[in-house]
C-alpha atoms as a PDB file:
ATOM      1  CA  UNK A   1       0.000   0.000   0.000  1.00  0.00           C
ATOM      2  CA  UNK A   2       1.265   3.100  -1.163  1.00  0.00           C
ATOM      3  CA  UNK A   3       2.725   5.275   1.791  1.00  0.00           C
ATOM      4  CA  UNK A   4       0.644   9.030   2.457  1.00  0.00           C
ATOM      5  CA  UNK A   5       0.678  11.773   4.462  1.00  0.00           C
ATOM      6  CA  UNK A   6      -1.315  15.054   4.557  1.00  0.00           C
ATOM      7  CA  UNK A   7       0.828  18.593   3.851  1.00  0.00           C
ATOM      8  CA  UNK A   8      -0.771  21.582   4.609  1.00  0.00           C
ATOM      9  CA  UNK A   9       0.559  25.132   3.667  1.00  0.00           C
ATOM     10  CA  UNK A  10      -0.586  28.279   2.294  1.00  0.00           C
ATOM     11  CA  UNK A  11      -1.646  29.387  -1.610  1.00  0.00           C
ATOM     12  CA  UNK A  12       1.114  31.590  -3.006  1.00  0.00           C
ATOM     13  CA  UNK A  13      -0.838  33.149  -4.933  1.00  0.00           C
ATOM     14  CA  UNK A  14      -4.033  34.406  -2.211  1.00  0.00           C
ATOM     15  CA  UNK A  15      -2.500  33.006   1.088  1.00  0.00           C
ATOM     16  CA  UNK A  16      -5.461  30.434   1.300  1.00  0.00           C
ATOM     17  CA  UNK A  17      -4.106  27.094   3.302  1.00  0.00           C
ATOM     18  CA  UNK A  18      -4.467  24.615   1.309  1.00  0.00           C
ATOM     19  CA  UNK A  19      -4.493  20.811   1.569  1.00  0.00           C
ATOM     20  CA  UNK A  20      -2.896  17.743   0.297  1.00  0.00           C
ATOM     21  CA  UNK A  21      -2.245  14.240  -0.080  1.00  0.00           C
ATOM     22  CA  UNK A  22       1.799  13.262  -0.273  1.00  0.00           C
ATOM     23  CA  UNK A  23       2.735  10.103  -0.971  1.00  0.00           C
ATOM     24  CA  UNK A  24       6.162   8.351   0.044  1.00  0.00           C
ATOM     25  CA  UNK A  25       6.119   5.213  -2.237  1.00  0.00           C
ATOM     26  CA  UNK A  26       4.356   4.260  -4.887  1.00  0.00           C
ATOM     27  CA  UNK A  27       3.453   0.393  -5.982  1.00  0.00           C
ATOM     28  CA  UNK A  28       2.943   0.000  -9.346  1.00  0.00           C
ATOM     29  CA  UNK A  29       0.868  -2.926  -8.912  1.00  0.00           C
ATOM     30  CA  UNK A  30      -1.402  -1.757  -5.695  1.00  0.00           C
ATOM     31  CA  UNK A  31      -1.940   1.358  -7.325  1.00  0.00           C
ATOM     32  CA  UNK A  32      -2.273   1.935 -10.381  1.00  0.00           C
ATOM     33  CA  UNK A  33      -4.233   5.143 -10.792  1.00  0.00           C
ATOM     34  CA  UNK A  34      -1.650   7.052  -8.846  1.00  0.00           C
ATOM     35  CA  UNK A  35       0.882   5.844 -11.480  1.00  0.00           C
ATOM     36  CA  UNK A  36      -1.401   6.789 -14.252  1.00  0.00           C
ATOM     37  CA  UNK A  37      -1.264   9.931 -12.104  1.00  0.00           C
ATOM     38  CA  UNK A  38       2.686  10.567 -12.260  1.00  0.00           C
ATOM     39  CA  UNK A  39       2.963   9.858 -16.058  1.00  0.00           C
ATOM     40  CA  UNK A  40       0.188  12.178 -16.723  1.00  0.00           C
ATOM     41  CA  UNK A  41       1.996  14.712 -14.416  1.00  0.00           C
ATOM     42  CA  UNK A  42      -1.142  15.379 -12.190  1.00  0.00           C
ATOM     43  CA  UNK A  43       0.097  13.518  -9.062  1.00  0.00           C
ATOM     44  CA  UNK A  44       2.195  16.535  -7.832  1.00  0.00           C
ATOM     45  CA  UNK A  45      -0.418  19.260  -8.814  1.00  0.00           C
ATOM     46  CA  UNK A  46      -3.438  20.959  -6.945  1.00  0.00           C
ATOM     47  CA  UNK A  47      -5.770  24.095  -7.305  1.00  0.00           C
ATOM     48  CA  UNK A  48      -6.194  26.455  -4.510  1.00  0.00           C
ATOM     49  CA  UNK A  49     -10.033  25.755  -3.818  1.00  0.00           C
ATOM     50  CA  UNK A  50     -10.192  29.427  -3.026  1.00  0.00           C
ATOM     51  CA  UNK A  51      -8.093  31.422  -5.873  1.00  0.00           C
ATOM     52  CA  UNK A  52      -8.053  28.769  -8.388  1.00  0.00           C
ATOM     53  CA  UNK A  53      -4.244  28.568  -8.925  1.00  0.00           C
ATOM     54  CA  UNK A  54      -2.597  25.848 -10.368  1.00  0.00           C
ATOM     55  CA  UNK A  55       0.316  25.129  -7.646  1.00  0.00           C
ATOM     56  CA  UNK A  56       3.238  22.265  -7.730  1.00  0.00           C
ATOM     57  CA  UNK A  57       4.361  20.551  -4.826  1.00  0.00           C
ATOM     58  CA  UNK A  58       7.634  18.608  -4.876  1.00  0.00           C
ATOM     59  CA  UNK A  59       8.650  16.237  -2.366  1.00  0.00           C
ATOM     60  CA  UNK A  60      10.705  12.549  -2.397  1.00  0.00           C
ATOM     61  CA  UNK A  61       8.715   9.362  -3.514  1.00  0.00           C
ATOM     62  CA  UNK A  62       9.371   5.960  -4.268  1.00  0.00           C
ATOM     63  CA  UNK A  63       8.543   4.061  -7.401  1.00  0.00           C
ATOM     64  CA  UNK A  64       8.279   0.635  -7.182  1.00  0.00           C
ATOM     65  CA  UNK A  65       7.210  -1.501  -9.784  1.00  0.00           C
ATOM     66  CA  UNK A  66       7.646  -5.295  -8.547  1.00  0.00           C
ATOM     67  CA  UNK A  67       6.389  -7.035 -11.895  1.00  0.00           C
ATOM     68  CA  UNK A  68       8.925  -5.469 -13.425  1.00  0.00           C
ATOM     69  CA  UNK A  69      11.769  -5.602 -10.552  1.00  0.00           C
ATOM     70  CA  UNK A  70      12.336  -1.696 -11.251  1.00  0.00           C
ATOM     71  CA  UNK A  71      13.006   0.739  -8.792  1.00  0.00           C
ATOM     72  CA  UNK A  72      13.248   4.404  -9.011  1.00  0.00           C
ATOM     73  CA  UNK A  73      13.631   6.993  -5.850  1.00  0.00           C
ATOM     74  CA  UNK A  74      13.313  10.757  -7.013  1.00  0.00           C
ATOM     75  CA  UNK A  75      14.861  12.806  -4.423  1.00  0.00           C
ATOM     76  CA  UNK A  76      16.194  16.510  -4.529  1.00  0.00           C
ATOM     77  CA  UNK A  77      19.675  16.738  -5.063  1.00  0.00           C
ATOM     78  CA  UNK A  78      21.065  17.163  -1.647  1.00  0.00           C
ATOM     79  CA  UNK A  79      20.099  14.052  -0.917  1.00  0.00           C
ATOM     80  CA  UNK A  80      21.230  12.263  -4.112  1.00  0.00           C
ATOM     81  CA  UNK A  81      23.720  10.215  -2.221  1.00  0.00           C
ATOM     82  CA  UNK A  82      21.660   9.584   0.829  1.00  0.00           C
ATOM     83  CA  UNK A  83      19.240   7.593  -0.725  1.00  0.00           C
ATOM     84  CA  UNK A  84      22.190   5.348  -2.964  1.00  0.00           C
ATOM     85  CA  UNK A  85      23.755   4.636   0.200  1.00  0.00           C
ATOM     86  CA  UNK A  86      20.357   3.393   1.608  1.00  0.00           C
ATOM     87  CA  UNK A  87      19.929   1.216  -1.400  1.00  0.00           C
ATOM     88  CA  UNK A  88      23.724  -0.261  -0.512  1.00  0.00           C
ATOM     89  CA  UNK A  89      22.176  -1.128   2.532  1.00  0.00           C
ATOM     90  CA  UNK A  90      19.423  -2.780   1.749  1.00  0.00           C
ATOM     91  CA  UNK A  91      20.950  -4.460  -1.005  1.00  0.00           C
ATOM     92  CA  UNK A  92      23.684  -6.178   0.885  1.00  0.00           C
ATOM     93  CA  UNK A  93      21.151  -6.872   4.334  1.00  0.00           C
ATOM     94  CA  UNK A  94      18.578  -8.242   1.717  1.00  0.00           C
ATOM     95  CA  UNK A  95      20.133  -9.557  -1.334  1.00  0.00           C
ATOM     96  CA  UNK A  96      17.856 -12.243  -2.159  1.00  0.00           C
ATOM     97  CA  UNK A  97      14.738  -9.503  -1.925  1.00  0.00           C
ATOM     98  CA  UNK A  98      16.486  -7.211  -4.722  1.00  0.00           C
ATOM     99  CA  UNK A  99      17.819  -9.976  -7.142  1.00  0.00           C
ATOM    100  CA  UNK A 100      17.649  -9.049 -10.664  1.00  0.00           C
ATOM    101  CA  UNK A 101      15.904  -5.284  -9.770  1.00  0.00           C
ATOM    102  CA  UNK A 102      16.923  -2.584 -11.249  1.00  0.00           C
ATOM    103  CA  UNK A 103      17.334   1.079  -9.166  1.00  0.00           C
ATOM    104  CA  UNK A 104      17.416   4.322  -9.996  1.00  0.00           C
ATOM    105  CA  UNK A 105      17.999   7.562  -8.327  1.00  0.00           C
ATOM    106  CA  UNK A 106      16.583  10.796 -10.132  1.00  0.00           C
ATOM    107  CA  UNK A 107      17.394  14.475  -8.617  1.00  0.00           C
ATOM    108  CA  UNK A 108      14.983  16.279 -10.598  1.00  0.00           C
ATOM    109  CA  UNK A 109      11.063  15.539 -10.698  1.00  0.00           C
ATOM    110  CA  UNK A 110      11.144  15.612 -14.766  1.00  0.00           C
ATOM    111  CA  UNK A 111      13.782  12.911 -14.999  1.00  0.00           C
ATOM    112  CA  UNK A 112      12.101  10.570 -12.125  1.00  0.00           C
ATOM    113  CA  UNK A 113       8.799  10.597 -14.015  1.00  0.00           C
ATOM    114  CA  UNK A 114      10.744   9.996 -17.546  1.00  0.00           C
ATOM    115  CA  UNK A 115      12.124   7.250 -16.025  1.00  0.00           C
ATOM    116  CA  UNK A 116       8.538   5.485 -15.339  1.00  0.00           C
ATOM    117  CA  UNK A 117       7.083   6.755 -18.663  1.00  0.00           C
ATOM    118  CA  UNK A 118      10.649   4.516 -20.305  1.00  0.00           C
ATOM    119  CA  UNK A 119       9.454   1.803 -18.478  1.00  0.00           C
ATOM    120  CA  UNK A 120       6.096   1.525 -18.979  1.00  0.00           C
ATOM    121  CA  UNK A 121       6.463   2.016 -22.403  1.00  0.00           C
ATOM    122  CA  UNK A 122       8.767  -1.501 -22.203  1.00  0.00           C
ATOM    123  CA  UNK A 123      11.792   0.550 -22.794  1.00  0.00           C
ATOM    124  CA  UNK A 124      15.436   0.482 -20.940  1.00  0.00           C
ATOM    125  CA  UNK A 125      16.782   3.988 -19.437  1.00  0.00           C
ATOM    126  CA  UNK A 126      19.719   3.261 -20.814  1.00  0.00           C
ATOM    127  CA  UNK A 127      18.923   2.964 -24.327  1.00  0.00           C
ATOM    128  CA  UNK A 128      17.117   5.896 -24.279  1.00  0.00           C
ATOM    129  CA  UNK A 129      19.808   8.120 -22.826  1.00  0.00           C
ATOM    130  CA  UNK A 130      21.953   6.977 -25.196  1.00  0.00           C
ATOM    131  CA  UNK A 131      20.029   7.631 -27.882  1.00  0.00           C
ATOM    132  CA  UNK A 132      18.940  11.361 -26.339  1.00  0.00           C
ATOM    133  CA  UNK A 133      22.368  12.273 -26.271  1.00  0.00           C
ATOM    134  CA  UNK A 134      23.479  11.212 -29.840  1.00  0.00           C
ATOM    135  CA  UNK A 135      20.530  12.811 -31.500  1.00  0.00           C
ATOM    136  CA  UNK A 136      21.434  15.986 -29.670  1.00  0.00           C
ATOM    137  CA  UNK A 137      24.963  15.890 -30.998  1.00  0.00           C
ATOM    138  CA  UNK A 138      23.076  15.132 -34.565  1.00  0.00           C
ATOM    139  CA  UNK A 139      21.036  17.709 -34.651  1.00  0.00           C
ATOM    140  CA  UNK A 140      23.755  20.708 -33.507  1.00  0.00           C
ATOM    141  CA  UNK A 141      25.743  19.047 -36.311  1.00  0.00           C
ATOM    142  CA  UNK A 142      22.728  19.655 -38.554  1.00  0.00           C
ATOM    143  CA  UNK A 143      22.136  23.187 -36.784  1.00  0.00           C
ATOM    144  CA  UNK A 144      24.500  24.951 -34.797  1.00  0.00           C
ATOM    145  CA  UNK A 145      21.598  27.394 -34.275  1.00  0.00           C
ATOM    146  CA  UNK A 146      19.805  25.228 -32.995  1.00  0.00           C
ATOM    147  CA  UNK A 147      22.026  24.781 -29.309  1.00  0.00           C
ATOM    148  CA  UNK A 148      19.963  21.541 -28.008  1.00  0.00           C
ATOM    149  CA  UNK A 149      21.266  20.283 -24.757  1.00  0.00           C
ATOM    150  CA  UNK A 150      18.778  17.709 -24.253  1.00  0.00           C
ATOM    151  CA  UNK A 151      15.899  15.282 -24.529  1.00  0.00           C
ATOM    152  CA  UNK A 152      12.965  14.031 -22.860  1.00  0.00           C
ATOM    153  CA  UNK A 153      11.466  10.577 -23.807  1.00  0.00           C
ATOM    154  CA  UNK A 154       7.234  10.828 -23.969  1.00  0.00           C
ATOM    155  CA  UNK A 155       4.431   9.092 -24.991  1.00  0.00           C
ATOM    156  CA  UNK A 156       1.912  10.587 -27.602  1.00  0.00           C
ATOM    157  CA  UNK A 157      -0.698   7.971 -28.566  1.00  0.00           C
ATOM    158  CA  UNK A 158       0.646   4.935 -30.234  1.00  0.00           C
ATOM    159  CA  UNK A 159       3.928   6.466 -31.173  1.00  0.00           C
ATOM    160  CA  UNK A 160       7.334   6.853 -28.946  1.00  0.00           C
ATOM    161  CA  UNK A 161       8.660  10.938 -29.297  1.00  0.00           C
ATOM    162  CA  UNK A 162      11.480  12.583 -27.488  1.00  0.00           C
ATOM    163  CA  UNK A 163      11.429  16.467 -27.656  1.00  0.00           C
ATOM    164  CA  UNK A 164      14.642  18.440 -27.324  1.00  0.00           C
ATOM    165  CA  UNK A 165      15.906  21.462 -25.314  1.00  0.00           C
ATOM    166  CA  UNK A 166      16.633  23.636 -27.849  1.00  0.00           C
ATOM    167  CA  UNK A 167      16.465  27.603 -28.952  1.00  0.00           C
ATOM    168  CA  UNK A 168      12.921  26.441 -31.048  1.00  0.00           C
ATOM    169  CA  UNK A 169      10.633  23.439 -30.428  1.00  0.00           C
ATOM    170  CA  UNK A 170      12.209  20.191 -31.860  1.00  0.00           C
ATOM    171  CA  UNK A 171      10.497  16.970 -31.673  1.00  0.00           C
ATOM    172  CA  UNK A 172      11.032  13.039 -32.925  1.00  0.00           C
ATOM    173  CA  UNK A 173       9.619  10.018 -33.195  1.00  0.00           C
ATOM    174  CA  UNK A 174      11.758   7.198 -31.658  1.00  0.00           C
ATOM    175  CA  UNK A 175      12.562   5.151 -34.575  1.00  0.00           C
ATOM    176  CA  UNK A 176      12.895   1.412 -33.342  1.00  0.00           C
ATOM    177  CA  UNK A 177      15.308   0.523 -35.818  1.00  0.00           C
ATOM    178  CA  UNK A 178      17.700   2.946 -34.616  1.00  0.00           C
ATOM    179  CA  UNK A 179      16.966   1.734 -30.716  1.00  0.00           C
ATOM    180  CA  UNK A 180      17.496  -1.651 -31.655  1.00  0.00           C
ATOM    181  CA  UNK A 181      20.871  -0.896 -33.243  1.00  0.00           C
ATOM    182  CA  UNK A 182      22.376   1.711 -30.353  1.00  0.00           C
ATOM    183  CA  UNK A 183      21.009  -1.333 -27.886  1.00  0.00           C
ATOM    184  CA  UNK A 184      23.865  -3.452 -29.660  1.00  0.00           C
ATOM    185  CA  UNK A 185      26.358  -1.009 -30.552  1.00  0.00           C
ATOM    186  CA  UNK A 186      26.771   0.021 -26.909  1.00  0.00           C
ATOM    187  CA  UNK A 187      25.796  -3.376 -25.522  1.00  0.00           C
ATOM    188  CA  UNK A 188      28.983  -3.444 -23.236  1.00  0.00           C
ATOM    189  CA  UNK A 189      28.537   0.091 -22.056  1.00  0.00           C
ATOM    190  CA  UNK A 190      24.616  -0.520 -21.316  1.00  0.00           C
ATOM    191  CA  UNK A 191      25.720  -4.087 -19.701  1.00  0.00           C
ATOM    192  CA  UNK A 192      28.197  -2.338 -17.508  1.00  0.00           C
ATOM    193  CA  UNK A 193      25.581   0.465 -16.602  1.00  0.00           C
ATOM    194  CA  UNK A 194      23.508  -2.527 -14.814  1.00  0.00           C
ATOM    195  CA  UNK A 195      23.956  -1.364 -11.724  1.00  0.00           C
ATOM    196  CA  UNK A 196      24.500   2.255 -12.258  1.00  0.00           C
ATOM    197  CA  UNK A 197      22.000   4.262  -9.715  1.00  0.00           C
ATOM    198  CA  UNK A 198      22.618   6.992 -12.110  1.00  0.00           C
ATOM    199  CA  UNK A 199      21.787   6.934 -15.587  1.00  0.00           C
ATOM    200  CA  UNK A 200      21.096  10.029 -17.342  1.00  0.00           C
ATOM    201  CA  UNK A 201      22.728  12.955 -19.847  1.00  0.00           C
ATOM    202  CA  UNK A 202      26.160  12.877 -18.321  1.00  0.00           C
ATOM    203  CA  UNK A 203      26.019   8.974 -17.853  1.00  0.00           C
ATOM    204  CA  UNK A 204      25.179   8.809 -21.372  1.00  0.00           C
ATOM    205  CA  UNK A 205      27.453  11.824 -22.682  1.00  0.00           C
ATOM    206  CA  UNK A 206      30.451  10.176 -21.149  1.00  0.00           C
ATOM    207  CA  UNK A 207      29.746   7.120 -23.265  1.00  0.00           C
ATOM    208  CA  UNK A 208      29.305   8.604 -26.513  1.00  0.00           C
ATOM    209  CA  UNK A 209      32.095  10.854 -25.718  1.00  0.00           C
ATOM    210  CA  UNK A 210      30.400  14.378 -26.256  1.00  0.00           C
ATOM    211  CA  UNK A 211      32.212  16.771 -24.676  1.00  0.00           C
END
Protein backbone atom coordinates (compact mmCIF):
# COMPACT_ATOMS: atom_id res chain seq x y z
CA UNK A 1 0.00 0.00 0.00
CA UNK A 2 1.27 3.10 -1.16
CA UNK A 3 2.72 5.27 1.79
CA UNK A 4 0.64 9.03 2.46
CA UNK A 5 0.68 11.77 4.46
CA UNK A 6 -1.31 15.05 4.56
CA UNK A 7 0.83 18.59 3.85
CA UNK A 8 -0.77 21.58 4.61
CA UNK A 9 0.56 25.13 3.67
CA UNK A 10 -0.59 28.28 2.29
CA UNK A 11 -1.65 29.39 -1.61
CA UNK A 12 1.11 31.59 -3.01
CA UNK A 13 -0.84 33.15 -4.93
CA UNK A 14 -4.03 34.41 -2.21
CA UNK A 15 -2.50 33.01 1.09
CA UNK A 16 -5.46 30.43 1.30
CA UNK A 17 -4.11 27.09 3.30
CA UNK A 18 -4.47 24.62 1.31
CA UNK A 19 -4.49 20.81 1.57
CA UNK A 20 -2.90 17.74 0.30
CA UNK A 21 -2.24 14.24 -0.08
CA UNK A 22 1.80 13.26 -0.27
CA UNK A 23 2.73 10.10 -0.97
CA UNK A 24 6.16 8.35 0.04
CA UNK A 25 6.12 5.21 -2.24
CA UNK A 26 4.36 4.26 -4.89
CA UNK A 27 3.45 0.39 -5.98
CA UNK A 28 2.94 0.00 -9.35
CA UNK A 29 0.87 -2.93 -8.91
CA UNK A 30 -1.40 -1.76 -5.69
CA UNK A 31 -1.94 1.36 -7.33
CA UNK A 32 -2.27 1.93 -10.38
CA UNK A 33 -4.23 5.14 -10.79
CA UNK A 34 -1.65 7.05 -8.85
CA UNK A 35 0.88 5.84 -11.48
CA UNK A 36 -1.40 6.79 -14.25
CA UNK A 37 -1.26 9.93 -12.10
CA UNK A 38 2.69 10.57 -12.26
CA UNK A 39 2.96 9.86 -16.06
CA UNK A 40 0.19 12.18 -16.72
CA UNK A 41 2.00 14.71 -14.42
CA UNK A 42 -1.14 15.38 -12.19
CA UNK A 43 0.10 13.52 -9.06
CA UNK A 44 2.19 16.54 -7.83
CA UNK A 45 -0.42 19.26 -8.81
CA UNK A 46 -3.44 20.96 -6.95
CA UNK A 47 -5.77 24.10 -7.31
CA UNK A 48 -6.19 26.45 -4.51
CA UNK A 49 -10.03 25.76 -3.82
CA UNK A 50 -10.19 29.43 -3.03
CA UNK A 51 -8.09 31.42 -5.87
CA UNK A 52 -8.05 28.77 -8.39
CA UNK A 53 -4.24 28.57 -8.93
CA UNK A 54 -2.60 25.85 -10.37
CA UNK A 55 0.32 25.13 -7.65
CA UNK A 56 3.24 22.26 -7.73
CA UNK A 57 4.36 20.55 -4.83
CA UNK A 58 7.63 18.61 -4.88
CA UNK A 59 8.65 16.24 -2.37
CA UNK A 60 10.71 12.55 -2.40
CA UNK A 61 8.71 9.36 -3.51
CA UNK A 62 9.37 5.96 -4.27
CA UNK A 63 8.54 4.06 -7.40
CA UNK A 64 8.28 0.63 -7.18
CA UNK A 65 7.21 -1.50 -9.78
CA UNK A 66 7.65 -5.29 -8.55
CA UNK A 67 6.39 -7.03 -11.89
CA UNK A 68 8.93 -5.47 -13.43
CA UNK A 69 11.77 -5.60 -10.55
CA UNK A 70 12.34 -1.70 -11.25
CA UNK A 71 13.01 0.74 -8.79
CA UNK A 72 13.25 4.40 -9.01
CA UNK A 73 13.63 6.99 -5.85
CA UNK A 74 13.31 10.76 -7.01
CA UNK A 75 14.86 12.81 -4.42
CA UNK A 76 16.19 16.51 -4.53
CA UNK A 77 19.68 16.74 -5.06
CA UNK A 78 21.07 17.16 -1.65
CA UNK A 79 20.10 14.05 -0.92
CA UNK A 80 21.23 12.26 -4.11
CA UNK A 81 23.72 10.22 -2.22
CA UNK A 82 21.66 9.58 0.83
CA UNK A 83 19.24 7.59 -0.72
CA UNK A 84 22.19 5.35 -2.96
CA UNK A 85 23.76 4.64 0.20
CA UNK A 86 20.36 3.39 1.61
CA UNK A 87 19.93 1.22 -1.40
CA UNK A 88 23.72 -0.26 -0.51
CA UNK A 89 22.18 -1.13 2.53
CA UNK A 90 19.42 -2.78 1.75
CA UNK A 91 20.95 -4.46 -1.01
CA UNK A 92 23.68 -6.18 0.88
CA UNK A 93 21.15 -6.87 4.33
CA UNK A 94 18.58 -8.24 1.72
CA UNK A 95 20.13 -9.56 -1.33
CA UNK A 96 17.86 -12.24 -2.16
CA UNK A 97 14.74 -9.50 -1.92
CA UNK A 98 16.49 -7.21 -4.72
CA UNK A 99 17.82 -9.98 -7.14
CA UNK A 100 17.65 -9.05 -10.66
CA UNK A 101 15.90 -5.28 -9.77
CA UNK A 102 16.92 -2.58 -11.25
CA UNK A 103 17.33 1.08 -9.17
CA UNK A 104 17.42 4.32 -10.00
CA UNK A 105 18.00 7.56 -8.33
CA UNK A 106 16.58 10.80 -10.13
CA UNK A 107 17.39 14.48 -8.62
CA UNK A 108 14.98 16.28 -10.60
CA UNK A 109 11.06 15.54 -10.70
CA UNK A 110 11.14 15.61 -14.77
CA UNK A 111 13.78 12.91 -15.00
CA UNK A 112 12.10 10.57 -12.13
CA UNK A 113 8.80 10.60 -14.02
CA UNK A 114 10.74 10.00 -17.55
CA UNK A 115 12.12 7.25 -16.03
CA UNK A 116 8.54 5.48 -15.34
CA UNK A 117 7.08 6.75 -18.66
CA UNK A 118 10.65 4.52 -20.30
CA UNK A 119 9.45 1.80 -18.48
CA UNK A 120 6.10 1.53 -18.98
CA UNK A 121 6.46 2.02 -22.40
CA UNK A 122 8.77 -1.50 -22.20
CA UNK A 123 11.79 0.55 -22.79
CA UNK A 124 15.44 0.48 -20.94
CA UNK A 125 16.78 3.99 -19.44
CA UNK A 126 19.72 3.26 -20.81
CA UNK A 127 18.92 2.96 -24.33
CA UNK A 128 17.12 5.90 -24.28
CA UNK A 129 19.81 8.12 -22.83
CA UNK A 130 21.95 6.98 -25.20
CA UNK A 131 20.03 7.63 -27.88
CA UNK A 132 18.94 11.36 -26.34
CA UNK A 133 22.37 12.27 -26.27
CA UNK A 134 23.48 11.21 -29.84
CA UNK A 135 20.53 12.81 -31.50
CA UNK A 136 21.43 15.99 -29.67
CA UNK A 137 24.96 15.89 -31.00
CA UNK A 138 23.08 15.13 -34.56
CA UNK A 139 21.04 17.71 -34.65
CA UNK A 140 23.76 20.71 -33.51
CA UNK A 141 25.74 19.05 -36.31
CA UNK A 142 22.73 19.65 -38.55
CA UNK A 143 22.14 23.19 -36.78
CA UNK A 144 24.50 24.95 -34.80
CA UNK A 145 21.60 27.39 -34.27
CA UNK A 146 19.81 25.23 -33.00
CA UNK A 147 22.03 24.78 -29.31
CA UNK A 148 19.96 21.54 -28.01
CA UNK A 149 21.27 20.28 -24.76
CA UNK A 150 18.78 17.71 -24.25
CA UNK A 151 15.90 15.28 -24.53
CA UNK A 152 12.96 14.03 -22.86
CA UNK A 153 11.47 10.58 -23.81
CA UNK A 154 7.23 10.83 -23.97
CA UNK A 155 4.43 9.09 -24.99
CA UNK A 156 1.91 10.59 -27.60
CA UNK A 157 -0.70 7.97 -28.57
CA UNK A 158 0.65 4.93 -30.23
CA UNK A 159 3.93 6.47 -31.17
CA UNK A 160 7.33 6.85 -28.95
CA UNK A 161 8.66 10.94 -29.30
CA UNK A 162 11.48 12.58 -27.49
CA UNK A 163 11.43 16.47 -27.66
CA UNK A 164 14.64 18.44 -27.32
CA UNK A 165 15.91 21.46 -25.31
CA UNK A 166 16.63 23.64 -27.85
CA UNK A 167 16.47 27.60 -28.95
CA UNK A 168 12.92 26.44 -31.05
CA UNK A 169 10.63 23.44 -30.43
CA UNK A 170 12.21 20.19 -31.86
CA UNK A 171 10.50 16.97 -31.67
CA UNK A 172 11.03 13.04 -32.93
CA UNK A 173 9.62 10.02 -33.20
CA UNK A 174 11.76 7.20 -31.66
CA UNK A 175 12.56 5.15 -34.58
CA UNK A 176 12.89 1.41 -33.34
CA UNK A 177 15.31 0.52 -35.82
CA UNK A 178 17.70 2.95 -34.62
CA UNK A 179 16.97 1.73 -30.72
CA UNK A 180 17.50 -1.65 -31.65
CA UNK A 181 20.87 -0.90 -33.24
CA UNK A 182 22.38 1.71 -30.35
CA UNK A 183 21.01 -1.33 -27.89
CA UNK A 184 23.87 -3.45 -29.66
CA UNK A 185 26.36 -1.01 -30.55
CA UNK A 186 26.77 0.02 -26.91
CA UNK A 187 25.80 -3.38 -25.52
CA UNK A 188 28.98 -3.44 -23.24
CA UNK A 189 28.54 0.09 -22.06
CA UNK A 190 24.62 -0.52 -21.32
CA UNK A 191 25.72 -4.09 -19.70
CA UNK A 192 28.20 -2.34 -17.51
CA UNK A 193 25.58 0.46 -16.60
CA UNK A 194 23.51 -2.53 -14.81
CA UNK A 195 23.96 -1.36 -11.72
CA UNK A 196 24.50 2.25 -12.26
CA UNK A 197 22.00 4.26 -9.72
CA UNK A 198 22.62 6.99 -12.11
CA UNK A 199 21.79 6.93 -15.59
CA UNK A 200 21.10 10.03 -17.34
CA UNK A 201 22.73 12.95 -19.85
CA UNK A 202 26.16 12.88 -18.32
CA UNK A 203 26.02 8.97 -17.85
CA UNK A 204 25.18 8.81 -21.37
CA UNK A 205 27.45 11.82 -22.68
CA UNK A 206 30.45 10.18 -21.15
CA UNK A 207 29.75 7.12 -23.27
CA UNK A 208 29.30 8.60 -26.51
CA UNK A 209 32.09 10.85 -25.72
CA UNK A 210 30.40 14.38 -26.26
CA UNK A 211 32.21 16.77 -24.68
Amino acid sequence: MSKQKVIKFNCNVCNEPVEFISYGSINARQNPELKQKLIDDTLYKITCPKCGAKLKTIYPLLYHDPDKKFMVYGVPPDDLYKIINTFNVMKDKYPNAYEGYTLRVASNPTDFREKVIILNANLDDRVIEIYKALDVNSINALDENAKATRGYFFVDGDKNMIEFDATYYIKKELSADNYDYIKSFFATDIEGALNNYIVDVDWAKEIISIE
